[in-house]
Each structure stands twice: as C-alpha cells, then as structure tokens.
Protein backbone atom coordinates (compact mmCIF):
# COMPACT_ATOMS: atom_id res chain seq x y z
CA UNK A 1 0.00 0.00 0.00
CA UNK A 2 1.39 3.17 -0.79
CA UNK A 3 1.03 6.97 1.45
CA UNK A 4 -2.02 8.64 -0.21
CA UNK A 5 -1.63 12.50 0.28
CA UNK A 6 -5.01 14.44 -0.53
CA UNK A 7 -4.26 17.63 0.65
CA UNK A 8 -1.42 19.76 3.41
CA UNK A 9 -2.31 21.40 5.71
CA UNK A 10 -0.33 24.59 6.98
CA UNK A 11 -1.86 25.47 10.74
CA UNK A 12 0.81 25.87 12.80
CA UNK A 13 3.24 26.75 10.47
CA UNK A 14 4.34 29.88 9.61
CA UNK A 15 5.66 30.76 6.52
CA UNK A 16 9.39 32.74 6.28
CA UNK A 17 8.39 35.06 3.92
CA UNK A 18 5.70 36.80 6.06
CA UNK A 19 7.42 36.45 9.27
CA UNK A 20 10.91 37.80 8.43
CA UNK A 21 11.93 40.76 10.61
CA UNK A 22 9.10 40.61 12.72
CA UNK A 23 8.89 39.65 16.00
CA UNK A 24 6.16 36.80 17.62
CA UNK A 25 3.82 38.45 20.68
CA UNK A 26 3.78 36.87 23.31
CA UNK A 27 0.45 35.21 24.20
CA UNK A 28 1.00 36.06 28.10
CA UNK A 29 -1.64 38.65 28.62
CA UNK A 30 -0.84 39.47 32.02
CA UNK A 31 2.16 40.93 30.45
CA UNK A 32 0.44 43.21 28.32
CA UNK A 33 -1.92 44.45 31.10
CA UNK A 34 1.00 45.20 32.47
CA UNK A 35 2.97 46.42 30.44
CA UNK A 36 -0.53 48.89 29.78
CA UNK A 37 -0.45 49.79 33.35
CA UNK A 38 2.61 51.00 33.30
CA UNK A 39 2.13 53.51 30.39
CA UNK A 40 -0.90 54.60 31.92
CA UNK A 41 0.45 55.77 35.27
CA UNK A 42 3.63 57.21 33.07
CA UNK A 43 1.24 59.09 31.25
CA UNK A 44 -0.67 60.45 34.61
CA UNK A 45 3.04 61.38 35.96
CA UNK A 46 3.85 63.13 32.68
CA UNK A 47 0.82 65.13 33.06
CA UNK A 48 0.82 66.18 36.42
CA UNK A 49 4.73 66.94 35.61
CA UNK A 50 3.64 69.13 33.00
CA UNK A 51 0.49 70.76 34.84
CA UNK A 52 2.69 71.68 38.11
CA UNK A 53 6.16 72.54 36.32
CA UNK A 54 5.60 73.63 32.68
CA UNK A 55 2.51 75.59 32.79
CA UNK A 56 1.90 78.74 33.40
CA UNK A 57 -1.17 79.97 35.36
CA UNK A 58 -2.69 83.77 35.27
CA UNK A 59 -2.76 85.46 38.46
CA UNK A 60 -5.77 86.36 40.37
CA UNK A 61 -5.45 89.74 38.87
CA UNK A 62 -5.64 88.49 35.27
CA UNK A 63 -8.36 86.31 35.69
CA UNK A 64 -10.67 88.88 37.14
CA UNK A 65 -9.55 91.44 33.98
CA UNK A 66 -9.86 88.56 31.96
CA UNK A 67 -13.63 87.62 32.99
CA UNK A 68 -14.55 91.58 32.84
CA UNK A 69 -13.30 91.59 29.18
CA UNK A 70 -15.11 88.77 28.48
CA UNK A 71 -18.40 89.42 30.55
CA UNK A 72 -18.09 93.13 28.52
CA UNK A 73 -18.25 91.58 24.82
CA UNK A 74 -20.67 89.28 25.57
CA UNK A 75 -23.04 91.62 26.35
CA UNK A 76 -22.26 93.76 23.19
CA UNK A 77 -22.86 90.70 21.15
CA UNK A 78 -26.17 90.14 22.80
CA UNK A 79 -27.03 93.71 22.50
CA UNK A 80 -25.92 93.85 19.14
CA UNK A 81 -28.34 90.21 18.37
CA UNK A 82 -30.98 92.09 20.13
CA UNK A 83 -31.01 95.27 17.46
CA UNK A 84 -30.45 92.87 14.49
CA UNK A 85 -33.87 91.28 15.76
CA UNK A 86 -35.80 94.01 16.48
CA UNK A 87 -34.93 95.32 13.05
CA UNK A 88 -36.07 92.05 11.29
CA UNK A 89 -39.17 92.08 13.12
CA UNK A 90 -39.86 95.43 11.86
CA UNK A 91 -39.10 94.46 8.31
CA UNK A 92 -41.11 91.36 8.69
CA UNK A 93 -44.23 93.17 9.99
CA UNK A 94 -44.03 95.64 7.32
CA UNK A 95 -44.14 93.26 4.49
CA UNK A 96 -46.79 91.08 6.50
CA UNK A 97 -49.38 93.98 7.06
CA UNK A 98 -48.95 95.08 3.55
CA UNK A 99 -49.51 91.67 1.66
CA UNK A 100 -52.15 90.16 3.68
C-alpha cells in the first residue's frame, strides 16, 4: 500500500516570507496588562509633571480682567443680536401687514 496525500495542511506553520523581521507576541496577557499599566500611570506622571512645572497659570489679577473683558463683549454681542432682531421684526411686519 502506498502513502495517499489528498491535501497539506499549513496550521501551525508559519511561513518565512511573512514572518521575516518581525517579532512573535507573546500570548501572556498578564504581560500586556502590564505592560498597559505602566504607560498609563507614566502618562498620569507626565501630566501632572507638566500641569505643576511647565505651565503657566494667570494670576488672580488676570483672571478677574480677563472675565470683565469677556463678561463686557458678551453683552455687546447680545445687544448687538438684540437690534439685528428688532430690526427684522420690523421688516417682517411691514411686508406682512402690507400683503395680507
């Protein structure tokens, strides 16, 4: 009797061609947890590095001139809005009491 071969199989094999210069992962996932962990609280240390050390806050002074300037203009907007509406309402009555 001779070896009939119907078919190959290739699951568990892994060809050279699509593998070279590349590295396996490893299938240890307590490793990458870990290893996600620890760029996570690097991340949170970077942060607060950069919040404390590299970043400069206004003074109380600026803040308060900051929030008048920006209390001021808001109010102009809305003032200005309010004329803009008032004189569409008036143009819209006008040509509504003289077509109907």
């Amino acid at each position: 009797m001779g070896l009939t071969i119907y078919g190959s199989s290739s699951v568990g094999r892994a060809l050279v061609s699509k593998t070279r210069c590349r590295e396996f992962e490893s299938l240890d996932p307590c490793k990458k947890s870990i290893d996600s962990m620890k760029k996570i609280i690097a991340y949170i240390k970077e942060s607060y590095n950069e919040l404390v050390y590299k970043v400069s806050w206004p003074t109380r002074s600026e803040l308060s001139n900051s929030a008048v300037v920006v209390m001021f203009a808001s109010l102009m907007i809305a003032a200005l809005i309010f004329v803009i509406d008032l004189g569409f309402e008036t143009v819209m009555r006008f040509f509504y009491e003289t077509i109907f």
